[in-house]
Protein backbone atom coordinates (compact mmCIF):
# COMPACT_ATOMS: atom_id res chain seq x y z
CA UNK A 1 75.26 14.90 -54.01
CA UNK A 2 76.56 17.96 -52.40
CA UNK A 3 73.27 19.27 -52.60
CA UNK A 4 71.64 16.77 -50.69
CA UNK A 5 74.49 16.33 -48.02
CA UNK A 6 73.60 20.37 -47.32
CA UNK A 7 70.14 19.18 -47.13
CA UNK A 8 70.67 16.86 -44.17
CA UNK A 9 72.33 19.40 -42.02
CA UNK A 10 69.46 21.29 -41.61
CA UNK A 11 68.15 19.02 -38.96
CA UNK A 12 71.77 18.29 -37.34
CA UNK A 13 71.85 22.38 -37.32
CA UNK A 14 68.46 22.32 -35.30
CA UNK A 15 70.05 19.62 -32.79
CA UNK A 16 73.22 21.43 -31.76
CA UNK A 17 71.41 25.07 -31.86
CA UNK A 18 69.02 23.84 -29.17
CA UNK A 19 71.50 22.98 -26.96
CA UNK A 20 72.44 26.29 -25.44
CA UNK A 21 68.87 26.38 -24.50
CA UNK A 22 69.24 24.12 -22.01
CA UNK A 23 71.87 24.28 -18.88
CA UNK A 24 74.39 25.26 -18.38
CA UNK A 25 74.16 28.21 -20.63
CA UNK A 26 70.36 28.28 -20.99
CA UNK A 27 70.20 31.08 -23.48
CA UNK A 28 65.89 30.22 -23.97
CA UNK A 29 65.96 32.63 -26.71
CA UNK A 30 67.75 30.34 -28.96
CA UNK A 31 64.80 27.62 -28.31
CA UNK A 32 62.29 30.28 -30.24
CA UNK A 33 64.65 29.61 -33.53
CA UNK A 34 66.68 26.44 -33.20
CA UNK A 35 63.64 24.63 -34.83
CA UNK A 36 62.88 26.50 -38.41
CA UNK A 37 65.66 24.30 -39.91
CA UNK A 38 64.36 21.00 -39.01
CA UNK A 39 61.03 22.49 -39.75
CA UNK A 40 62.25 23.55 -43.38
CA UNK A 41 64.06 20.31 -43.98
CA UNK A 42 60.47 18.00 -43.04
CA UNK A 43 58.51 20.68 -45.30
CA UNK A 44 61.15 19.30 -48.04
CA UNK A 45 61.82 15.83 -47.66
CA UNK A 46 60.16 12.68 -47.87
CA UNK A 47 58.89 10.07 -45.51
CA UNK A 48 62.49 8.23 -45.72
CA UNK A 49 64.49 11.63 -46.00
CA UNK A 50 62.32 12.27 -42.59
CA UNK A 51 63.18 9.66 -40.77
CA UNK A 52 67.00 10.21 -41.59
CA UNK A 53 67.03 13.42 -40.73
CA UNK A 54 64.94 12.76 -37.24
CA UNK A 55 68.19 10.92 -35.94
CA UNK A 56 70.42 13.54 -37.27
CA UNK A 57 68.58 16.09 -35.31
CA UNK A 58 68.35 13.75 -31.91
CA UNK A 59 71.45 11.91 -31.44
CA UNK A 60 73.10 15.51 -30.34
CA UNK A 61 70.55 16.76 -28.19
CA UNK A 62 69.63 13.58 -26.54
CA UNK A 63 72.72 12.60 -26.00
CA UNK A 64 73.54 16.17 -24.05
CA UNK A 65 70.72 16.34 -22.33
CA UNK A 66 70.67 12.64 -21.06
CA UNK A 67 74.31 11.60 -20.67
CA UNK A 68 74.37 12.62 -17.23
CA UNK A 69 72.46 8.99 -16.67
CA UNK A 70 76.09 7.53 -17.53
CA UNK A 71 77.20 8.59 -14.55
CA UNK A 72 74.49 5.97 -12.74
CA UNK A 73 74.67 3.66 -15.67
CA UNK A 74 78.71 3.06 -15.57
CA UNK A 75 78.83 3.17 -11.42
CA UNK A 76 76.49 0.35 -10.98
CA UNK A 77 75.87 -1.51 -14.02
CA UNK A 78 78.46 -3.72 -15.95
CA UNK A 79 80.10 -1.69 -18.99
CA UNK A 80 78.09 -3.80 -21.69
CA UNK A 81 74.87 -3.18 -20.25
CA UNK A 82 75.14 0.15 -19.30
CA UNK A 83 76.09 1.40 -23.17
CA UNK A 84 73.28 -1.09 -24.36
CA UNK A 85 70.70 0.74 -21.90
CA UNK A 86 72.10 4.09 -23.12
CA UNK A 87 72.25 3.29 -26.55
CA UNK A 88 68.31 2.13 -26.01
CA UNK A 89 67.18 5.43 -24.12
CA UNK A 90 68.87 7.80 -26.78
CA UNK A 91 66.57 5.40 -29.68
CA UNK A 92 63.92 5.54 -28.04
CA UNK A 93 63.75 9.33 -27.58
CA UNK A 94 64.80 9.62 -31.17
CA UNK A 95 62.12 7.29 -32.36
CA UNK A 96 59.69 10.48 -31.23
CA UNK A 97 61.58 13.07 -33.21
CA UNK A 98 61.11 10.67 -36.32
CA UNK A 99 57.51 10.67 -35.19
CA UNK A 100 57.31 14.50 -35.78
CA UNK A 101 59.55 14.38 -38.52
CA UNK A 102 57.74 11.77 -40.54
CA UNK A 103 54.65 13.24 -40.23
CA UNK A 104 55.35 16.34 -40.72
CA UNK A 105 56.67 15.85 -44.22
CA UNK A 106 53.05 14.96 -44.90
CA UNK A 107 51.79 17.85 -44.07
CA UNK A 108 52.96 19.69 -47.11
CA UNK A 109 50.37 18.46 -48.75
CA UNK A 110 48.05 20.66 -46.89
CA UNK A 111 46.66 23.32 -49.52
CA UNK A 112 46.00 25.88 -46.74
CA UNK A 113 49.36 27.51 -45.32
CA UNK A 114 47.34 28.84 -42.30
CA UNK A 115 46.15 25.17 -41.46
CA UNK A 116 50.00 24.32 -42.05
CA UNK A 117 51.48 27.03 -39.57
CA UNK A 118 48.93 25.48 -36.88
CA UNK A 119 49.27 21.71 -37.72
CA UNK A 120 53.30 21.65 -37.52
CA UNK A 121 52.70 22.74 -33.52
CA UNK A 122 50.12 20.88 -33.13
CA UNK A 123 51.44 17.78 -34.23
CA UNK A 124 55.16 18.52 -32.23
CA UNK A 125 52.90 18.90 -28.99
CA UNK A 126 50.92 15.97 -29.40
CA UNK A 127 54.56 13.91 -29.75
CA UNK A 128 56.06 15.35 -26.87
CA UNK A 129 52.56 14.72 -25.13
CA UNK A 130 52.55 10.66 -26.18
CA UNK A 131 56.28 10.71 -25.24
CA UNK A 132 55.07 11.02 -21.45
CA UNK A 133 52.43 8.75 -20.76
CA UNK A 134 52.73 5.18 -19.54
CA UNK A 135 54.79 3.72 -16.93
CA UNK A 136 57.73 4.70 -19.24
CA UNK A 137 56.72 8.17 -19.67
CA UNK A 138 59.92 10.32 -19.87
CA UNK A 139 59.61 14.41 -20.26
CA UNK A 140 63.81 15.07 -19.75
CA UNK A 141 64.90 17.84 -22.28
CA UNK A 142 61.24 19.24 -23.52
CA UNK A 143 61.23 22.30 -25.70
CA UNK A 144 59.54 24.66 -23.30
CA UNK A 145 61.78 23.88 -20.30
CA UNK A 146 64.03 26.26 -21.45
CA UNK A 147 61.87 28.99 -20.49
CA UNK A 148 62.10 28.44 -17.10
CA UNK A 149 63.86 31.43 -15.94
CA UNK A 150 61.19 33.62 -17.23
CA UNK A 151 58.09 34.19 -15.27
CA UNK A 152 56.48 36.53 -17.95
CA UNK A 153 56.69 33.97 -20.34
CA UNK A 154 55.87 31.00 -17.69
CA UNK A 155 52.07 32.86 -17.09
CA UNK A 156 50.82 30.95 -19.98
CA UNK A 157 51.27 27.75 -17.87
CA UNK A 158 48.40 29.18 -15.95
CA UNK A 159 45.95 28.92 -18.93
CA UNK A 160 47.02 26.13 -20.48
CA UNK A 161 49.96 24.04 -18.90
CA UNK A 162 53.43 23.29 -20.33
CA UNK A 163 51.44 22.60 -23.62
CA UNK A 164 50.65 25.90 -24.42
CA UNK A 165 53.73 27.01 -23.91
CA UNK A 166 55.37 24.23 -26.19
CA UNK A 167 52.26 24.96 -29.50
CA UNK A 168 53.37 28.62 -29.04
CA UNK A 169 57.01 28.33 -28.77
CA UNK A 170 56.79 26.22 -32.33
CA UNK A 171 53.77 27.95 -33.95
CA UNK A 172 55.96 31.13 -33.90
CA UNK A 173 58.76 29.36 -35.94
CA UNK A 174 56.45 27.66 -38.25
CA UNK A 175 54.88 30.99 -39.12
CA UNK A 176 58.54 32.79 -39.43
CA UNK A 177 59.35 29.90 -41.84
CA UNK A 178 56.44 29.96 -44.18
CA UNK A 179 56.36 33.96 -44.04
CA UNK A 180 60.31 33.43 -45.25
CA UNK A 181 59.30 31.17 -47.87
CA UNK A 182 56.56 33.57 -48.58
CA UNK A 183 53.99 30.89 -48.82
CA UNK A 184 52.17 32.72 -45.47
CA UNK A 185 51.57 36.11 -47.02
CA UNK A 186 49.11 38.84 -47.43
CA UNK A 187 46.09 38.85 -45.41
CA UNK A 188 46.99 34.73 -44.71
CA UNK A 189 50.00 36.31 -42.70
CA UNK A 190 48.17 39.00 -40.83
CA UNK A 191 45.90 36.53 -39.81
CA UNK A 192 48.39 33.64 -38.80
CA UNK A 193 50.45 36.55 -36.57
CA UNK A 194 47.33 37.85 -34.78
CA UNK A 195 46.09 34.13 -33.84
CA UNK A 196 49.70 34.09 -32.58
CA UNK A 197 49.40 37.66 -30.75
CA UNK A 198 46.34 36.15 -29.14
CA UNK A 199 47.51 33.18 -27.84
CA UNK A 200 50.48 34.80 -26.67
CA UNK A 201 49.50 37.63 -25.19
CA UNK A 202 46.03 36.43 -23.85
CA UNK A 203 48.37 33.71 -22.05
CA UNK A 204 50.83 35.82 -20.71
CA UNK A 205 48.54 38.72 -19.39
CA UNK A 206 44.86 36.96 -18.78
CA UNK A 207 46.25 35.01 -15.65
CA UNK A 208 47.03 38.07 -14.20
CA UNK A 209 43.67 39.31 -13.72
CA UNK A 210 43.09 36.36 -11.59
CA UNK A 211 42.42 36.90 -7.91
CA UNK A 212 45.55 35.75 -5.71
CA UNK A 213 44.62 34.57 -1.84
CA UNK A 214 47.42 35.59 0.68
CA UNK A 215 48.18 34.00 3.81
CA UNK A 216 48.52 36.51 6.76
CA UNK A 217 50.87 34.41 8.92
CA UNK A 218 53.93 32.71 6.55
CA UNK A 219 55.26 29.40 7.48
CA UNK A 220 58.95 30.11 8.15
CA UNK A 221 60.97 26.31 7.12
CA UNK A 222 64.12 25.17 7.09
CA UNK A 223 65.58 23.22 4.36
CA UNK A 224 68.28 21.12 5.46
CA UNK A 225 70.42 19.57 2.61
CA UNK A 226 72.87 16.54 4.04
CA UNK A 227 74.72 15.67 0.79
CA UNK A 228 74.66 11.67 1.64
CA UNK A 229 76.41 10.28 -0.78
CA UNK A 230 75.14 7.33 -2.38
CA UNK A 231 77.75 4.60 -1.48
CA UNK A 232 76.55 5.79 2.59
CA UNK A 233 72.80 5.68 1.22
CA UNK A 234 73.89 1.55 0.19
CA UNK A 235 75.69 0.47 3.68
CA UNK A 236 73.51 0.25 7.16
CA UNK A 237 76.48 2.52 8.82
CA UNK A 238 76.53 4.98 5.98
CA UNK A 239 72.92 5.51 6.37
CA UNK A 240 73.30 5.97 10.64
CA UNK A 241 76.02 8.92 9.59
CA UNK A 242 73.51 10.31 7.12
CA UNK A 243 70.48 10.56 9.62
CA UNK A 244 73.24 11.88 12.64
CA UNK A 245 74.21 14.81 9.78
CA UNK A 246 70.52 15.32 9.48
CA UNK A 247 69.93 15.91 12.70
CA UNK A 248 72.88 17.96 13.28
CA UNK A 249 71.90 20.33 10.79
CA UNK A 250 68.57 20.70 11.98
CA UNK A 251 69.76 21.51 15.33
CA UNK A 252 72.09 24.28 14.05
CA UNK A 253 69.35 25.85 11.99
CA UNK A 254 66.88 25.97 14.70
CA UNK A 255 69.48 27.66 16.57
CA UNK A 256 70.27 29.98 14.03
CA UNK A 257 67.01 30.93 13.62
CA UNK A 258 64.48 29.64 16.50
CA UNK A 259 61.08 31.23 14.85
CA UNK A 260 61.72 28.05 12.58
CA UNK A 261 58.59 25.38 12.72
CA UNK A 262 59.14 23.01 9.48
CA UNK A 263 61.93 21.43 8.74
CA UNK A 264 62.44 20.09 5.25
CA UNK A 265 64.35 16.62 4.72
CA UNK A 266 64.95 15.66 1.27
CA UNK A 267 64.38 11.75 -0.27
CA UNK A 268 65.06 8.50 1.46
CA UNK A 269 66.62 10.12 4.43
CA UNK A 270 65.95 7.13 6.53
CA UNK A 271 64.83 3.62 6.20
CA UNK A 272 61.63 2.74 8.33
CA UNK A 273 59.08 0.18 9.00
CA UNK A 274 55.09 -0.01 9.21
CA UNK A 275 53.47 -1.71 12.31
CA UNK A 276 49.66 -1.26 12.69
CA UNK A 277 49.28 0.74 9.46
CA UNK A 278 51.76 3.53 10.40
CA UNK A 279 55.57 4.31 10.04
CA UNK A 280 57.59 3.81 12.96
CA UNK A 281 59.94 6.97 13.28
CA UNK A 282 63.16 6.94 14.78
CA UNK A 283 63.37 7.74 18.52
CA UNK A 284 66.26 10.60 17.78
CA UNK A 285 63.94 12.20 15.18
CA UNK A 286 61.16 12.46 17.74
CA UNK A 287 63.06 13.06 20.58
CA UNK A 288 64.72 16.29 18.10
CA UNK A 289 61.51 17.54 17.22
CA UNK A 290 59.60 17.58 20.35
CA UNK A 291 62.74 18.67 22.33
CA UNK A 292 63.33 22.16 19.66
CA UNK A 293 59.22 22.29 19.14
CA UNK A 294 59.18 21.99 15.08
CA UNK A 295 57.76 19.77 12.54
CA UNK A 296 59.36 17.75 10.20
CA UNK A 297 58.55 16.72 6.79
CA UNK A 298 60.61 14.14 5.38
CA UNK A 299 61.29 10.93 2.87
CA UNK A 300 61.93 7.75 3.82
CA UNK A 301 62.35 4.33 2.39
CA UNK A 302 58.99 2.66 4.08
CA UNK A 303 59.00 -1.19 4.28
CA UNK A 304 55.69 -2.69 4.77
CA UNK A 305 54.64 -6.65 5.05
CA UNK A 306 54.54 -6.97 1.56
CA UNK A 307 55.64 -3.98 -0.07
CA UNK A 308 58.47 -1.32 -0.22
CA UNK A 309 57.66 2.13 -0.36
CA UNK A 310 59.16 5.63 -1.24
CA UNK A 311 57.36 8.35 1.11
CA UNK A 312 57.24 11.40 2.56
CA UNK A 313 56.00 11.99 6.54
CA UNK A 314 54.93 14.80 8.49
CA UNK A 315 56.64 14.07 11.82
CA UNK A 316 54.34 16.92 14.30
CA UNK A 317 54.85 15.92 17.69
CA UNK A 318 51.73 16.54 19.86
CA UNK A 319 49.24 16.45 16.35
CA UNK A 320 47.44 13.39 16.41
CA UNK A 321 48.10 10.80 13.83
CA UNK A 322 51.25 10.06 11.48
CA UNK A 323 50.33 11.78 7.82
CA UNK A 324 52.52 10.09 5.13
CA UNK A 325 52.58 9.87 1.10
CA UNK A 326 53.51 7.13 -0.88
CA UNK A 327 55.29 7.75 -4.38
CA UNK A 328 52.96 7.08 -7.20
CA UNK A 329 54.87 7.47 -10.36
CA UNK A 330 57.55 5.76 -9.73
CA UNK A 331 60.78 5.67 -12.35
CA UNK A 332 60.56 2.92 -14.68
CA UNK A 333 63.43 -0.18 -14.50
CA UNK A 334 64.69 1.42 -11.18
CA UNK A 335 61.75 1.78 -9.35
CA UNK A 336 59.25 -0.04 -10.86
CA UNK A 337 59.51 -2.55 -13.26
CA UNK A 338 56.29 -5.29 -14.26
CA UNK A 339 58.76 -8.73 -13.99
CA UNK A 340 61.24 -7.24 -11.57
CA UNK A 341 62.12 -10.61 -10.66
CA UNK A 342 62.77 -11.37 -14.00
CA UNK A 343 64.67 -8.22 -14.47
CA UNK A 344 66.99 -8.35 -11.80
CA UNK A 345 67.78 -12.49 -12.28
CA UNK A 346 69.29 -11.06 -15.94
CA UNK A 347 71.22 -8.03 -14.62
CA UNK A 348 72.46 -9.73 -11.15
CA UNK A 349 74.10 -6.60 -10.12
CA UNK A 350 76.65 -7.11 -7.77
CA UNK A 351 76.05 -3.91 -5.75
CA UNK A 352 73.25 -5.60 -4.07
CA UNK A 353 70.76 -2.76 -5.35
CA UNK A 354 67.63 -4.77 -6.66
CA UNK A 355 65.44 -2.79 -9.22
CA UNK A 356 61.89 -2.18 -9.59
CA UNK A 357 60.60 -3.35 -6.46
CA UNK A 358 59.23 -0.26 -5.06
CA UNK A 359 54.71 -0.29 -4.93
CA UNK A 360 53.28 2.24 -6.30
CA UNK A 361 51.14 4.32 -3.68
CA UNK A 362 47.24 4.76 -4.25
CA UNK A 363 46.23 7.82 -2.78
CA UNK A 364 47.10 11.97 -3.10
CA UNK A 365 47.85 13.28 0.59
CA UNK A 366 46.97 16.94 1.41
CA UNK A 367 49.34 17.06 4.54
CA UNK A 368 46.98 19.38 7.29
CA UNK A 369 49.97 21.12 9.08
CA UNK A 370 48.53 23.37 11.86
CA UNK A 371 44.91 23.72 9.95
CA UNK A 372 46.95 24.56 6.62
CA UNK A 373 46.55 22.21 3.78
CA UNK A 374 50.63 22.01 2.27
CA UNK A 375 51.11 18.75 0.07
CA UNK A 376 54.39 17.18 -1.43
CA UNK A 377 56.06 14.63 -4.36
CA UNK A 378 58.72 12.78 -5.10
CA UNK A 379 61.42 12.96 -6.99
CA UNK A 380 60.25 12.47 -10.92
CA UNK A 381 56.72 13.21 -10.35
CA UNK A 382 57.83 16.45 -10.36
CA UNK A 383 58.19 16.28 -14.29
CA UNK A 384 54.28 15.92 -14.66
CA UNK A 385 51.79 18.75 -14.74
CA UNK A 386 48.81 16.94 -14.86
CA UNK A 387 49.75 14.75 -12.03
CA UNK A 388 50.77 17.92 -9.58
CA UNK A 389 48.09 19.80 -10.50
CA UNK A 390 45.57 17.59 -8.97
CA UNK A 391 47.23 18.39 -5.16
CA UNK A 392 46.42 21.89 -5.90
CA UNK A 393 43.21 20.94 -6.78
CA UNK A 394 42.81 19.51 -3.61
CA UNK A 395 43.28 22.65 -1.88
CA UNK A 396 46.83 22.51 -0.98
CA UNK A 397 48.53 25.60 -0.39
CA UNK A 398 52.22 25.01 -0.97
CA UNK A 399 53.77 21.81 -2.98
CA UNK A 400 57.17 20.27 -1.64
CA UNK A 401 59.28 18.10 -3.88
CA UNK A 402 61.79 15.73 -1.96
CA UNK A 403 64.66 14.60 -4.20
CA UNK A 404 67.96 12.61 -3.83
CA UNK A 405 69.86 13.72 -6.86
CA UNK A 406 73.45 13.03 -5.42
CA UNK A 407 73.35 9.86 -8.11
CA UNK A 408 74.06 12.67 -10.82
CA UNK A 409 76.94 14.62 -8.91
CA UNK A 410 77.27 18.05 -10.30
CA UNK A 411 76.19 17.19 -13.98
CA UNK A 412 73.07 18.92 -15.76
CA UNK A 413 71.10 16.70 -14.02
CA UNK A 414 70.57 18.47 -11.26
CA UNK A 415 69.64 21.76 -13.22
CA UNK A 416 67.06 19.87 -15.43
CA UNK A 417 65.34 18.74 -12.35
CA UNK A 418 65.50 22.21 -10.36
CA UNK A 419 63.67 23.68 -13.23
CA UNK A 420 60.50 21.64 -13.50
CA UNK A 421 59.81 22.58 -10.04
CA UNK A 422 59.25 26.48 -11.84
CA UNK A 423 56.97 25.14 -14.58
CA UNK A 424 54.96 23.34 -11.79
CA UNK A 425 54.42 26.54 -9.43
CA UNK A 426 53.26 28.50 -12.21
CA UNK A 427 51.10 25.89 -13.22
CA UNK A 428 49.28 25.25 -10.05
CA UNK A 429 49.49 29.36 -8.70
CA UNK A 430 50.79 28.22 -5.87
CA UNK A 431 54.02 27.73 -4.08
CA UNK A 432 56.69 25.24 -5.19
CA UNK A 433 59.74 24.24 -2.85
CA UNK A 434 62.15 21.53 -4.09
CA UNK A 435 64.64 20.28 -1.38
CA UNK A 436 67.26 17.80 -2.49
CA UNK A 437 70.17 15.52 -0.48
CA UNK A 438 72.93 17.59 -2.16
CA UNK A 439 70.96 19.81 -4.22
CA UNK A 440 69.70 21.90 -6.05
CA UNK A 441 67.19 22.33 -3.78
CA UNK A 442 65.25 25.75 -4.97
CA UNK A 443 62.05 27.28 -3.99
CA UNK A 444 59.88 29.60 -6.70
CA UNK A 445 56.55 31.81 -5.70
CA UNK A 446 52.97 31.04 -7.39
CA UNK A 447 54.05 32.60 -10.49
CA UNK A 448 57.57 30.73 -10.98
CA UNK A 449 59.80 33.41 -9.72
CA UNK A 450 62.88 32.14 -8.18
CA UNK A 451 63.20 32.79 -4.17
CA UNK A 452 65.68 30.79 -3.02
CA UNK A 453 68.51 28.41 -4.63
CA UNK A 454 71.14 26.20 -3.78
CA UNK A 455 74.53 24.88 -4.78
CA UNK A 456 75.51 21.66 -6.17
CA UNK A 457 77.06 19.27 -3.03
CA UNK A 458 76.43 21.80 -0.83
CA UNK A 459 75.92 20.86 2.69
CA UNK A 460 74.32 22.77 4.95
CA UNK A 461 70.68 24.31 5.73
CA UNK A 462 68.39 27.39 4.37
CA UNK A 463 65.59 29.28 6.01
CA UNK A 464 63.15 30.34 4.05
CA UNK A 465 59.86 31.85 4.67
CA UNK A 466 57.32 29.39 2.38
CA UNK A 467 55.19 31.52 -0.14
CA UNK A 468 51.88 31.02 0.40
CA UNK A 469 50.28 32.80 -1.80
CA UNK A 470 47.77 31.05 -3.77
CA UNK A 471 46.10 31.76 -7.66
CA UNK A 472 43.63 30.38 -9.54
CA UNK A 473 44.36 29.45 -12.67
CA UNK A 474 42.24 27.65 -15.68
CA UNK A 475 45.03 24.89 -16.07
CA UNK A 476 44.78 23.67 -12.23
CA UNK A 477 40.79 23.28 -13.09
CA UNK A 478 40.83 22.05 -16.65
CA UNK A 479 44.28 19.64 -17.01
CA UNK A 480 45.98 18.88 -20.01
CA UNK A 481 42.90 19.57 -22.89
CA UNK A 482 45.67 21.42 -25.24
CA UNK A 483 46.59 17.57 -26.55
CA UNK A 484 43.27 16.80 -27.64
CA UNK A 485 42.82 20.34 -29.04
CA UNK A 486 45.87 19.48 -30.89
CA UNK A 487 44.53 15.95 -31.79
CA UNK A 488 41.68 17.54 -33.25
CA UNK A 489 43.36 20.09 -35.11
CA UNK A 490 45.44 17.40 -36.98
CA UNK A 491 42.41 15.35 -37.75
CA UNK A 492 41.04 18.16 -39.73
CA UNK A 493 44.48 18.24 -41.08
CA UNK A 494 43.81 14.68 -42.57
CA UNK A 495 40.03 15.29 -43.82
CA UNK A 496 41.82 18.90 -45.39
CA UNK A 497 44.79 16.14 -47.25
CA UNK A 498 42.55 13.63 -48.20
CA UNK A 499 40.03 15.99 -50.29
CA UNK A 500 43.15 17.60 -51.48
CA UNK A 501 44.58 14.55 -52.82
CA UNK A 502 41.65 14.07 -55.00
CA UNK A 503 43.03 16.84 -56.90
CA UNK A 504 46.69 17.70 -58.57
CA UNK A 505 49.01 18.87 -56.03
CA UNK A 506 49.60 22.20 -56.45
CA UNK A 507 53.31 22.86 -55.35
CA UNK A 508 55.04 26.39 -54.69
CA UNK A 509 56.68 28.20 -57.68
CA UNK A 510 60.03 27.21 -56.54
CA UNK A 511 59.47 23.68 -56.29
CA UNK A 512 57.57 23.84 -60.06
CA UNK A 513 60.66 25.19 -61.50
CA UNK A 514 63.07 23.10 -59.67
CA UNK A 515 60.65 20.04 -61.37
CA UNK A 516 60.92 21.71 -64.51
CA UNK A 517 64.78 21.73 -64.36
């Protein structure tokens, strides 16, 4: 009995040891490890044993990584319904890990340890890969976020998107676990580490032999972050104090620094209405920008006829027609929702805030700012690779992410978010520039190197000179084909079982002798 309650700590070890990984300590290093005992403990167990230890190994990290939601949750929900929705989220995301888990413990049957080293990865990327699609699609707290901070590491993005970088990350454990249980040995060993060597060198130095377009004449911006809190953001008056700080702060960085030309306002700055198919800006914004001679780019909650909007404008005086972006992927039960009616007749929230009753927008805007193509997101979108890539794709030269994080206050939040926007510049090879109401707004160059970064609640503005360099790289052209690869590889897996099974099972030494006992 002691012997088995050892047993299931292996995955609660793998739980707690990833989170250092993440902020605020973010020691990445630990992220290359923190998985060979839940590894070990799904090569052992049994389908039930699995799915056990699949909770023991998420309730810690999903919890860490996602309790800064209470801070939303318990503000504006009643107490009941705001554990019920946490106490959903954290099953949910642990309802994946006992997807890995379970299937994983049957992959020891595979005969091969080779095909073993390269199915466990395999199958953990295709998981992580199911875990964000749909309109509930969720990427929070991924394995190979916690390499953000390193740009070496973050050129294999350029070949194959955050999914390389996740199979590698895990393929190296499930080799240093099999070579430890000397099942990979021998020549099976040497040949497992150089398939490793290759993927992991070929991604880190291959995308730098790629050509990288400069632009001769840099756009020099201004990011201006307001900190509006969110209990202004809900009243008509807060919101006429938020756009007055705006503007203040824009005025006071063009005067700090008049070669400024774009100005960069965060999420929902302002509330606006269409008439005749455009947004109708407000008079001080225009009056502001034509009167200091910049541009600015901002969000703003758009109300149409029949439809609400979150989107980002290019106010350029003197340019022609309005260019504006309309959210696509919006965030499930708060901004989107398929019976929000329904939804918000059960939670009748007091606050007034209704949920889910934002419209998803139907086009990607390339923004043409002065004859160069810049483009921008929203908020979460800025979790999903596939999606940004396609704005590069498009020929854009630099990607802007607005965000209104101040819901989160100075929690981890805020760091989780920051960090994508890395992942995303290398990527695309191109130029990545986050600014958020009360931060952390953070800009990174093509290659995910950090150029500029604020603090949490920080008011105030930033002048930056936008990196506009620009790199090709294979992931921008081919998406996310590492998932089917993966698919693929597991398929064989079953083919590989199922002959297998047709024969005795033949076990390690160690596991014949503990049978024997």
């Amino acid at each position: 009995m002691k012997r088995k309650a050892l047993f299931y700590l292996l995955p609660l070890l793998s739980g707690v040891a990833l989170i250092p990984a993440f902020p605020p300590l973010e020691q990445g290093w630990l992220a290359w490890f923190a998985l060979m005992p839940l590894l070990y403990f799904c090569l052992h167990a049994g389908p039930r044993q699995a799915l056990g230890g699949a909770f023991l190994f998420g309730l810690p990290l999903h919890l860490y990584l996602n309790l800064y939601l209470s801070r939303v949750l318990f503000t504006y929900l009643p107490p009941g319904l705001a554990v019920t929705a946490m106490i959903l989220l954290i099953a949910l995301l642990c309802c994946f890990c006992a997807l890995f888990t379970v299937f994983a413990s049957c992959l020891r049957r595979l005969q091969s340890p080779l095909l073993l080293a390269a199915a466990i990865p395999a199958l953990w990327v295709l998981v992580e890969y199911i875990r964000s699609l749909g309109f509930i699609g969720y990427t929070v707290g991924y394995l190979g976020y916690t390499q953000w901070s390193c740009p070496f590491i973050l050129n294999i993005l350029a070949a194959s998107g955050y999914w390389g970088l996740s199979f590698v990350m895990v393929f190296f454990q499930s080799i240093l676990l099999l070579a430890l249980e000397k099942r990979l040995r021998g020549k099976k060993l040497a040949a497992a580490a150089a398939i490793f060597l290759a993927l992991f060198c070929g991604g880190i130095f291959l995308p730098g032999l790629a050509q990288v377009e400069m632009e001769e004449a840099p756009i020099l911006a201004a990011l201006v972050q307001g900190c509006g809190t969110p209990e202004e953001k809900l009243t008509s008056s807060g919101r006429e104090k938020i756009l007055q700080r705006y503007l203040e702060l824009t005025r006071a960085a063009v005067e700090e620094e008049p070669r400024v030309e774009l100005i960069l306002w965060p999420e929902t700055v302002v509330n606006l209405k269409m008439k005749d198919g455009a947004p109708q800006h407000r008079r001080e914004m225009v009056r502001l920008a034509e009167e200091l001679g910049v541009s600015i780019l901002y969000g703003a909650q758009l109300y149409a006829e029949e439809a609400l909007y979150n989107s980002m404008i290019l106010l350029a005086p003197g340019q022609g027609q309005t260019q504006l972006y309309h959210k696509r992927r919006l965030v499930p039960f708060v901004e989107y929702f398929p019976l929000e009616d329904l939804l918000n007749r059960i939670l009748n929230l007091e606050s007034g805030i209704i949920l889910g009753s934002y419209t998803p927008g139907e086009e990607i805007t390339i923004f043409n700012y002065r004859g160069l193509p810049l483009a921008g997101v929203i908020c979460f979108e800025s979790y999903f690779g596939d999606y940004t890539r396609l704005f590069a794709r498009r020929g854009g030269r630099h990607l802007f992410i607005a965000t209104n994080d101040a819901w989160f206050g100075r929690s981890i939040g805020l760091e989780q978010h920051a960090q994508a926007a890395a992942l995303r510049a290398a990527e695309m090879g191109i130029g990545v520039t986050q600014v958020a109401n009360s931060g952390i707004s953070i800009s990174f160059d093509y290659r995910g190197r950090e150029l500029l970064r604020t603090g949490k609640e920080e008011q105030g503005f930033h002048i930056l000179p936008l990196d506009l360099a620009r790199r090709a790289t294979f992931y921008r052209w081919a998406g996310d084909f590492v998932p089917p690869l993966c698919l693929l590889l597991l398929a064989g897996c079953a083919v590989q079982a199922a002959r297998g099974a047709r024969c005795p099972l033949q076990l390690p030494a160690g596991s014949r002798r503990r049978q024997s006992r």
